[in-house]
C-alpha atoms as a PDB file:
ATOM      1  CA  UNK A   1      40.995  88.956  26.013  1.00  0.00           C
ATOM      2  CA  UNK A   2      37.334  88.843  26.247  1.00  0.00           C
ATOM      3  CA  UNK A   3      35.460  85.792  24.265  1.00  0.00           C
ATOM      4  CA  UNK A   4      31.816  86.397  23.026  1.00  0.00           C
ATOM      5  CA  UNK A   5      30.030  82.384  23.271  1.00  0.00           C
ATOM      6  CA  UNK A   6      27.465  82.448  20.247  1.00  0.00           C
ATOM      7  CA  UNK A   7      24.654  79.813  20.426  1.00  0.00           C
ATOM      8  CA  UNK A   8      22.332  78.759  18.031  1.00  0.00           C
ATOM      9  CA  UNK A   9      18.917  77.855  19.105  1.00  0.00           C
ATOM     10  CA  UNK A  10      15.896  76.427  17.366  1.00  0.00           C
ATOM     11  CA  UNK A  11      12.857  74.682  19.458  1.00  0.00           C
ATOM     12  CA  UNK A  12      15.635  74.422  22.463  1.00  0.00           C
ATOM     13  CA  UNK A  13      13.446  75.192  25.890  1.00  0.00           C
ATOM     14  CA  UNK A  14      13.722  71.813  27.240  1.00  0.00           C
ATOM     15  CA  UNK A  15      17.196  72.432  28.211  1.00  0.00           C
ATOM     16  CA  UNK A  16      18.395  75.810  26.878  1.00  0.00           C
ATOM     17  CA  UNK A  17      18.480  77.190  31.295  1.00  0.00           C
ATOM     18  CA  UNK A  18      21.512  74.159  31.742  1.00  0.00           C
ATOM     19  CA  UNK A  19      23.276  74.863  29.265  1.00  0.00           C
ATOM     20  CA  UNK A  20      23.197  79.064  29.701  1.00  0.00           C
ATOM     21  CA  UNK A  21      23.438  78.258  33.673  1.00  0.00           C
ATOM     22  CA  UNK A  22      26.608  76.928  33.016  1.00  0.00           C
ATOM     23  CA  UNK A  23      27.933  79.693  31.503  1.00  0.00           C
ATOM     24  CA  UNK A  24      26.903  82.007  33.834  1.00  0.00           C
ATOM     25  CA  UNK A  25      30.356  81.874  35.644  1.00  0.00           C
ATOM     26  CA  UNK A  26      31.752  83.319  32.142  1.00  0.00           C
ATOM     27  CA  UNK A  27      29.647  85.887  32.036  1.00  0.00           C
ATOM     28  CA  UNK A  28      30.482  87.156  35.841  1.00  0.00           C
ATOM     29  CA  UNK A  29      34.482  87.185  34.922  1.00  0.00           C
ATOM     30  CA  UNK A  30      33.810  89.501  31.643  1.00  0.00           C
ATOM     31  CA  UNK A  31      33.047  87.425  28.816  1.00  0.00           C
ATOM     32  CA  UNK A  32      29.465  87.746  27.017  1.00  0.00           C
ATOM     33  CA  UNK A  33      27.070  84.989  25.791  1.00  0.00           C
ATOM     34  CA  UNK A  34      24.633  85.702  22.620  1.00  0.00           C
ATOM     35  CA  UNK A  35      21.961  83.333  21.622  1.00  0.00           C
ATOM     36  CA  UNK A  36      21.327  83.765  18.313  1.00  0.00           C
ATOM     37  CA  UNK A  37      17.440  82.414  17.612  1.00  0.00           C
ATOM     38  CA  UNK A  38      16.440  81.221  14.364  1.00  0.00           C
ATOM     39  CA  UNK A  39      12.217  81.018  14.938  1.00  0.00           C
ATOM     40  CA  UNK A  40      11.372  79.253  18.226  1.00  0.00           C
ATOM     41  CA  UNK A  41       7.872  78.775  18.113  1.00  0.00           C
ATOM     42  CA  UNK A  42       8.554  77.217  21.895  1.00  0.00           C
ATOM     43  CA  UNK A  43       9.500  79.138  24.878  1.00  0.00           C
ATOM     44  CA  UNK A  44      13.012  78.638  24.425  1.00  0.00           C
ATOM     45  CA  UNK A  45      13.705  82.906  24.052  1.00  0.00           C
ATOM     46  CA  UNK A  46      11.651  83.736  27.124  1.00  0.00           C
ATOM     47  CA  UNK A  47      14.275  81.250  29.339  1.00  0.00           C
ATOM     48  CA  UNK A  48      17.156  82.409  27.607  1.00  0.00           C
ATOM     49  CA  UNK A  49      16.677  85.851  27.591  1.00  0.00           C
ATOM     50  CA  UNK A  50      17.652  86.911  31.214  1.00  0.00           C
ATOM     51  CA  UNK A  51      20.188  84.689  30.991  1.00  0.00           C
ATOM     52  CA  UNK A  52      22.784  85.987  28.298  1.00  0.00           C
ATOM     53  CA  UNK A  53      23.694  89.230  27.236  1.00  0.00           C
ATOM     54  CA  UNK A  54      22.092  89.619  23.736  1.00  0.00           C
ATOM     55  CA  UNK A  55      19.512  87.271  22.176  1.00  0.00           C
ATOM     56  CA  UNK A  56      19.286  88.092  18.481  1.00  0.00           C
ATOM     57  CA  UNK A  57      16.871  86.926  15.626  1.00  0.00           C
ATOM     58  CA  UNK A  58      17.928  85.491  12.576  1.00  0.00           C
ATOM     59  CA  UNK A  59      16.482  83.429   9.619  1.00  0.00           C
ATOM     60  CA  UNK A  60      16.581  80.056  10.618  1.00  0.00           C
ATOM     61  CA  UNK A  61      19.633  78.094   9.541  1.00  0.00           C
ATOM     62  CA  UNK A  62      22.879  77.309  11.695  1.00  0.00           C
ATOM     63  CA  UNK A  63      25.421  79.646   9.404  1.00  0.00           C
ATOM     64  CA  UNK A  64      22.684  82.377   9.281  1.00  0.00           C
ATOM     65  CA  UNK A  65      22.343  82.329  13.131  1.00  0.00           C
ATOM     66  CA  UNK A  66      26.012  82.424  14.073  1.00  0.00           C
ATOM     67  CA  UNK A  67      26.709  84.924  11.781  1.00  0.00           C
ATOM     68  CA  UNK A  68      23.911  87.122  13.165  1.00  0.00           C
ATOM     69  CA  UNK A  69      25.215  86.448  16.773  1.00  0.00           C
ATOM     70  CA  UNK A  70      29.092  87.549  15.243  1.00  0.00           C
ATOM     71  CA  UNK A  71      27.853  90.057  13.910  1.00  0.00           C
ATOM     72  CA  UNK A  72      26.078  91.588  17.971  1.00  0.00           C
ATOM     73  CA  UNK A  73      29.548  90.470  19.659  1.00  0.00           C
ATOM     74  CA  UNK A  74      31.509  92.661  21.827  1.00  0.00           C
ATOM     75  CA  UNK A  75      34.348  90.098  22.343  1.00  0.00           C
ATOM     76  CA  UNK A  76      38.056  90.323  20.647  1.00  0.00           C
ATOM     77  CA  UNK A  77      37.178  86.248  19.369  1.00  0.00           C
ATOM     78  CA  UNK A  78      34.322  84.390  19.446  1.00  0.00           C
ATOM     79  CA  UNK A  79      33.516  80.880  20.642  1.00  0.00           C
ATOM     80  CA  UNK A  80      30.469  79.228  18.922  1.00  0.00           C
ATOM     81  CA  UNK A  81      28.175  76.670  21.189  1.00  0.00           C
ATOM     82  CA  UNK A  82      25.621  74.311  20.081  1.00  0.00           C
ATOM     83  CA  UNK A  83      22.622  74.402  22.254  1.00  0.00           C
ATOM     84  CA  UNK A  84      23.397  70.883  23.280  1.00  0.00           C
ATOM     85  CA  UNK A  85      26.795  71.466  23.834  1.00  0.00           C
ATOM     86  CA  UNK A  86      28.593  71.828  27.413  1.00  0.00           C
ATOM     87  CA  UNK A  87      32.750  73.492  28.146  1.00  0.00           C
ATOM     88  CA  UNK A  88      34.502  71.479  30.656  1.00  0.00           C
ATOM     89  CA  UNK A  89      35.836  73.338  33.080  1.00  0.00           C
ATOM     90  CA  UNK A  90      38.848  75.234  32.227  1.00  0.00           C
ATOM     91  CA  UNK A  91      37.327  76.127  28.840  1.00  0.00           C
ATOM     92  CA  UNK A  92      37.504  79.680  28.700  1.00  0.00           C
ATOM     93  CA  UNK A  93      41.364  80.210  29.939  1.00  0.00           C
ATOM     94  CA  UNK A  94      42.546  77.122  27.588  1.00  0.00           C
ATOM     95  CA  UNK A  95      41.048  79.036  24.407  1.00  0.00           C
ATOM     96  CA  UNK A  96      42.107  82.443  26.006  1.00  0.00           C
ATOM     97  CA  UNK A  97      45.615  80.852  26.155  1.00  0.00           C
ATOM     98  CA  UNK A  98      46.251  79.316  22.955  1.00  0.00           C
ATOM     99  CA  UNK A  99      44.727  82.543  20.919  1.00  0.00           C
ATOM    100  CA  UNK A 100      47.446  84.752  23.144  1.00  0.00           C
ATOM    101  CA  UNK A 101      50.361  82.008  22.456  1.00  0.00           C
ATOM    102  CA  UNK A 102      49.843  82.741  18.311  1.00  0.00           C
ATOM    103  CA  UNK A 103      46.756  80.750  17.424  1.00  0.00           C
ATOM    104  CA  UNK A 104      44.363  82.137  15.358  1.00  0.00           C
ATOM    105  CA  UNK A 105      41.369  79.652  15.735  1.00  0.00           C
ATOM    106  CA  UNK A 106      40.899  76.346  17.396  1.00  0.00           C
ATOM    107  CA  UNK A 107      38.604  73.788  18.642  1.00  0.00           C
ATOM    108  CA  UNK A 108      37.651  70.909  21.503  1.00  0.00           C
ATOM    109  CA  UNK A 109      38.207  67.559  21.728  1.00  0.00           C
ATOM    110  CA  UNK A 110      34.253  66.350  21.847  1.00  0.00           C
ATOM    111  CA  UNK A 111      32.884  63.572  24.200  1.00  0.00           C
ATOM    112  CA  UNK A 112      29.279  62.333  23.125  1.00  0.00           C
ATOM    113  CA  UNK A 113      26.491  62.084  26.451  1.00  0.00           C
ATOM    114  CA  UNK A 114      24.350  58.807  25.693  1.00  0.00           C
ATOM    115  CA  UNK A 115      24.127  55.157  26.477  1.00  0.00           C
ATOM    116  CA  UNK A 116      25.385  54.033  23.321  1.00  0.00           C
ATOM    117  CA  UNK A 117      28.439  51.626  24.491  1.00  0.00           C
ATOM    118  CA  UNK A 118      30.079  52.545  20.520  1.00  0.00           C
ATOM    119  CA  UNK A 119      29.462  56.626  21.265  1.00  0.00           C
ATOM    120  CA  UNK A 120      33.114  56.961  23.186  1.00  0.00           C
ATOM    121  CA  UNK A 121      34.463  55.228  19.467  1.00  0.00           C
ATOM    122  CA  UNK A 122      32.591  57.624  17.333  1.00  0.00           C
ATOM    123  CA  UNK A 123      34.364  60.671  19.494  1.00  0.00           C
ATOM    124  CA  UNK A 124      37.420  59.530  19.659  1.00  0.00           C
ATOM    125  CA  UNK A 125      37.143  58.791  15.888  1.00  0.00           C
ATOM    126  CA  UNK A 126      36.067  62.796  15.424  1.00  0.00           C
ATOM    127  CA  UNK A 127      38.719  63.843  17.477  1.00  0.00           C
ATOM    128  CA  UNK A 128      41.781  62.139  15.667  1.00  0.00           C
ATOM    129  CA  UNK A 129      40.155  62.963  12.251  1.00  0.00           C
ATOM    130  CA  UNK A 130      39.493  66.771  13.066  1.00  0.00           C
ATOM    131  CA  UNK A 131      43.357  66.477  14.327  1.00  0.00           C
ATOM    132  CA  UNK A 132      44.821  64.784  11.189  1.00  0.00           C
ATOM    133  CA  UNK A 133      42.773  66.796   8.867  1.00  0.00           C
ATOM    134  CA  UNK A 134      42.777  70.449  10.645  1.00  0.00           C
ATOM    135  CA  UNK A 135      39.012  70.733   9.817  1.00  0.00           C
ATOM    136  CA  UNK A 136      36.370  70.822  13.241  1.00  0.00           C
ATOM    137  CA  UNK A 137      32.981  70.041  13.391  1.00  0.00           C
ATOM    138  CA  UNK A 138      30.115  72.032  15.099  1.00  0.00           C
ATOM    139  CA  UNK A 139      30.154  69.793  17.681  1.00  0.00           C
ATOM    140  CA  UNK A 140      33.360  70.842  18.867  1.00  0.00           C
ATOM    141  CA  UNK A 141      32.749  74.403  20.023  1.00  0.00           C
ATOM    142  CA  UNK A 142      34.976  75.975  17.409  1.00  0.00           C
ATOM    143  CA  UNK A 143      36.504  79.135  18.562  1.00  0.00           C
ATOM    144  CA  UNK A 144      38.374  82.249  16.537  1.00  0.00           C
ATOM    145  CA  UNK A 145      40.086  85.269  16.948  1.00  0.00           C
ATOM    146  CA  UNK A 146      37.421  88.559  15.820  1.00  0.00           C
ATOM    147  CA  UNK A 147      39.647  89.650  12.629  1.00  0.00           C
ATOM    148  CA  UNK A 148      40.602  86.112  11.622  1.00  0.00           C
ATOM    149  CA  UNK A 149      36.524  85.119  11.550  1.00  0.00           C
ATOM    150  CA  UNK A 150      36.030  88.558   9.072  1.00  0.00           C
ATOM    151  CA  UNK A 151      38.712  88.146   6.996  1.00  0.00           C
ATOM    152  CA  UNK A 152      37.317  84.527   6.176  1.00  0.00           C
ATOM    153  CA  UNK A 153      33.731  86.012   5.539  1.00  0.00           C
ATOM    154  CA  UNK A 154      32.290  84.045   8.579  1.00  0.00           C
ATOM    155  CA  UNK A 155      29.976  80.790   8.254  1.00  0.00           C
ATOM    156  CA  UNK A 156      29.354  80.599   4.386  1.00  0.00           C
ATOM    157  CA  UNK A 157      25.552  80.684   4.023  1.00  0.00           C
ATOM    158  CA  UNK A 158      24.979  77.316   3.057  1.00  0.00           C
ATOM    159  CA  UNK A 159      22.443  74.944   4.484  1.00  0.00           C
ATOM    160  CA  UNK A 160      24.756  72.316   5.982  1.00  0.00           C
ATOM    161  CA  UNK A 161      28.208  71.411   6.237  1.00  0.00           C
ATOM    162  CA  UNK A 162      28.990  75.365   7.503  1.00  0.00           C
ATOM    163  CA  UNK A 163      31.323  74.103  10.117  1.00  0.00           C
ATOM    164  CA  UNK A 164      33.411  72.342   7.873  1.00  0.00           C
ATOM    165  CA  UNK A 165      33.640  75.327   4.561  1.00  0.00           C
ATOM    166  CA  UNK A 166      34.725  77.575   7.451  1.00  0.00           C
ATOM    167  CA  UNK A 167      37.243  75.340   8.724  1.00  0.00           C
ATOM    168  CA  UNK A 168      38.303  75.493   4.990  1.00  0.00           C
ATOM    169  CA  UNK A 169      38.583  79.161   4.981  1.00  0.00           C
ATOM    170  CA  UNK A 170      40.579  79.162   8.084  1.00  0.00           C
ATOM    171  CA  UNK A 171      42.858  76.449   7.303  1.00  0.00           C
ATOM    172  CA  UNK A 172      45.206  79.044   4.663  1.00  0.00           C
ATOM    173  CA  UNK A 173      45.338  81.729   7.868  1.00  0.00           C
ATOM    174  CA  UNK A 174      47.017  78.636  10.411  1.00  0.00           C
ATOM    175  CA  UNK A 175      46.449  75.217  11.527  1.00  0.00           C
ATOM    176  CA  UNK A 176      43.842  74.891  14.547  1.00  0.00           C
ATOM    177  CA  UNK A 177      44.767  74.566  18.034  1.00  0.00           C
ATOM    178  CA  UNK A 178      43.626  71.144  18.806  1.00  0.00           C
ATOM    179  CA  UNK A 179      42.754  71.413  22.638  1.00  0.00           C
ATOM    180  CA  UNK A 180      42.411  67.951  24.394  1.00  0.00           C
ATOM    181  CA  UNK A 181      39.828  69.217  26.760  1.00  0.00           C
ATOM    182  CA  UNK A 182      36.602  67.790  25.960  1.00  0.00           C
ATOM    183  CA  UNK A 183      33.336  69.748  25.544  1.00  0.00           C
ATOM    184  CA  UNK A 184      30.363  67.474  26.053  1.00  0.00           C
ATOM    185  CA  UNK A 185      27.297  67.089  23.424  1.00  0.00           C
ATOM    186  CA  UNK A 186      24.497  65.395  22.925  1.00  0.00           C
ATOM    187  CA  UNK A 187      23.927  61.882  21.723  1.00  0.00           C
ATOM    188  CA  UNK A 188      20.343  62.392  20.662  1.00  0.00           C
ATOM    189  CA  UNK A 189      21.198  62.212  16.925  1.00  0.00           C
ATOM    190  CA  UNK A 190      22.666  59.290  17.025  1.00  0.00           C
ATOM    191  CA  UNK A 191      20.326  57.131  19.249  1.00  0.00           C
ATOM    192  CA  UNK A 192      16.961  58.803  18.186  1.00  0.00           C
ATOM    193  CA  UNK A 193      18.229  57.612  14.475  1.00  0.00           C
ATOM    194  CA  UNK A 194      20.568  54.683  14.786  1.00  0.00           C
ATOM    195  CA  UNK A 195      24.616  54.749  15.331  1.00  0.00           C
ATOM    196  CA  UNK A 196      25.530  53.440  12.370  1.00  0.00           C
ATOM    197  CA  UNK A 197      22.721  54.415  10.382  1.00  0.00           C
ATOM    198  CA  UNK A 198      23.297  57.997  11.573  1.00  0.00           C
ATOM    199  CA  UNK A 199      27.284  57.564  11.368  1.00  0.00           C
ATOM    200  CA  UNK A 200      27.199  56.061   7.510  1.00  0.00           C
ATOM    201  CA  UNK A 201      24.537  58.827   6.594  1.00  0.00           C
ATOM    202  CA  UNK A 202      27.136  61.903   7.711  1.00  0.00           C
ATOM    203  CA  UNK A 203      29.782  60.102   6.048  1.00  0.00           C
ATOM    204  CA  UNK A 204      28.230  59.903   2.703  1.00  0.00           C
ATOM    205  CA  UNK A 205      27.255  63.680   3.115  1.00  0.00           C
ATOM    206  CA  UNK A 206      30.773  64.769   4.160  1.00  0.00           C
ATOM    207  CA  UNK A 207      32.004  62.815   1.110  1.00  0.00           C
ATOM    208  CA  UNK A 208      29.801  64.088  -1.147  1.00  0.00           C
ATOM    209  CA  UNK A 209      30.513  67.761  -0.006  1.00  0.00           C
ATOM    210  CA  UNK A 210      33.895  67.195  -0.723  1.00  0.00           C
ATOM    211  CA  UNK A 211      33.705  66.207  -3.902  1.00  0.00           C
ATOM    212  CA  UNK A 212      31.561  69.221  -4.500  1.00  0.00           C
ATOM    213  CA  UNK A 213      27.993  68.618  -3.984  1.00  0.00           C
ATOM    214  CA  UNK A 214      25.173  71.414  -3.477  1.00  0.00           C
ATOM    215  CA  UNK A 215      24.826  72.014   0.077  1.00  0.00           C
ATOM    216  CA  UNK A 216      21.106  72.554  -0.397  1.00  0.00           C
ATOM    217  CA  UNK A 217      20.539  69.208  -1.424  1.00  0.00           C
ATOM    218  CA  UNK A 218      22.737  67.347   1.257  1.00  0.00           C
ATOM    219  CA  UNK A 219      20.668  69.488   3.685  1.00  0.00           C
ATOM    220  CA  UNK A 220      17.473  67.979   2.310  1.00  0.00           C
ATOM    221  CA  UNK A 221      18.479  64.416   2.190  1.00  0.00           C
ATOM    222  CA  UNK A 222      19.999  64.982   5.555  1.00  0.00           C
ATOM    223  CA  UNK A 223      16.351  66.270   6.881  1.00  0.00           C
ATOM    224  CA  UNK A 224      14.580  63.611   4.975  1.00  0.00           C
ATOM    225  CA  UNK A 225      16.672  61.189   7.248  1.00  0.00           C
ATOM    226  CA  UNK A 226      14.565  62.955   9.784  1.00  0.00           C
ATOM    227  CA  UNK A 227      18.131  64.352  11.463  1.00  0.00           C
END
């Protein structure tokens, strides 16, 4: 089973050659990374291009982007990657494994990088949510078998919350396989604008969403929060 690793980039060239470094090792056993750029005005598609395997344009816009990199995969499922986003190692056999023992999609457990002493409680809080509720988060590397992701329609084109409508989607086709390996993010969100300030802000979002908000608006409060 080969996986194709989509990544979304935007304004990414401080640290886009760690992140694709470490998937180099991926890429030498078979398996094919796409970055999928949405306007970089930096140099962040110069440093990533010799390091994947197709580095595709889109209009700007998370769901647009992963789509777009879908859409140039070789792979029989797909694994999507934030740019700030590392796989532990073992990643690539664990998802391998659970697609081949009857999943159909899946995600990570997620541990958040920072200095935050409350950031190990906000992950472990994501983790047991995304496992009670069967819906996963961008944050932790969602993956899916090829057919499954095209009989859903992809990453609805919505300006935020993509992660979580697709999880909806997928939901009806079989519950996720919950891997307890952790990928590792980023906790720039969260200390650049505040734990809790960031935390109650996603919540009220999320909440909203559900009870069936425009997307488009939750996208611009969200950037108005300067997230």
């Amino acid at each position: 089973m080969r996986l194709s690793i989509v990544m979304p980039t935007l304004h990414e060239a401080g640290g886009i050659a760690a992140v694709l470094g470490a998937l180099q090792p991926a890429r030498r056993e078979g398996h094919e990374v796409i970055v999928a750029d949405g306007g970089s005005s930096d140099a962040t598609r110069a440093i990533a291009a010799p390091l994947v395997d197709r580095l595709v344009e889109s209009p700007r816009g998370r769901a647009a982007q992963m789509n777009a990199g879908a859409a140039a995969a070789a792979g029989d499922a797909l694994l999507f990657l934030h740019a700030d986003t590392t796989l532990p190692p073992g990643a690539i056999e664990a998802v391998r494994r659970a697609l081949q023992e009857g999943a159909c999609w899946g995600r990570f457990d997620v541990r958040i990088h920072g200095t935050h002493p409350m950031l190990p409680v906000i992950a472990a809080m994501m983790n047991t949510r995304s496992r009670l509720t069967g819906i996963a988060t961008g944050d932790q590397a969602l993956f899916v078998r090829r057919e499954v992701f095209e009989a859903a329609g992809g990453f609805p084109r919505v300006a935020l919350m993509e992660d979580i409508a697709l999880s909806r989607s997928l939901k009806p086709m079989g519950r996720p396989a919950c891997l307890r390996l952790r990928v590792t993010t980023s906790g720039r969100r969260w200390e650049r604008h505040g734990l809790w300030r960031t935390v109650l802000l996603m919540w009220r979002l999320r909440l909203r969403y559900f009870l069936g908000a425009d997307p488009d608006r939750l996208a611009a409060e969200y950037r108005a929060h300067g997230c």
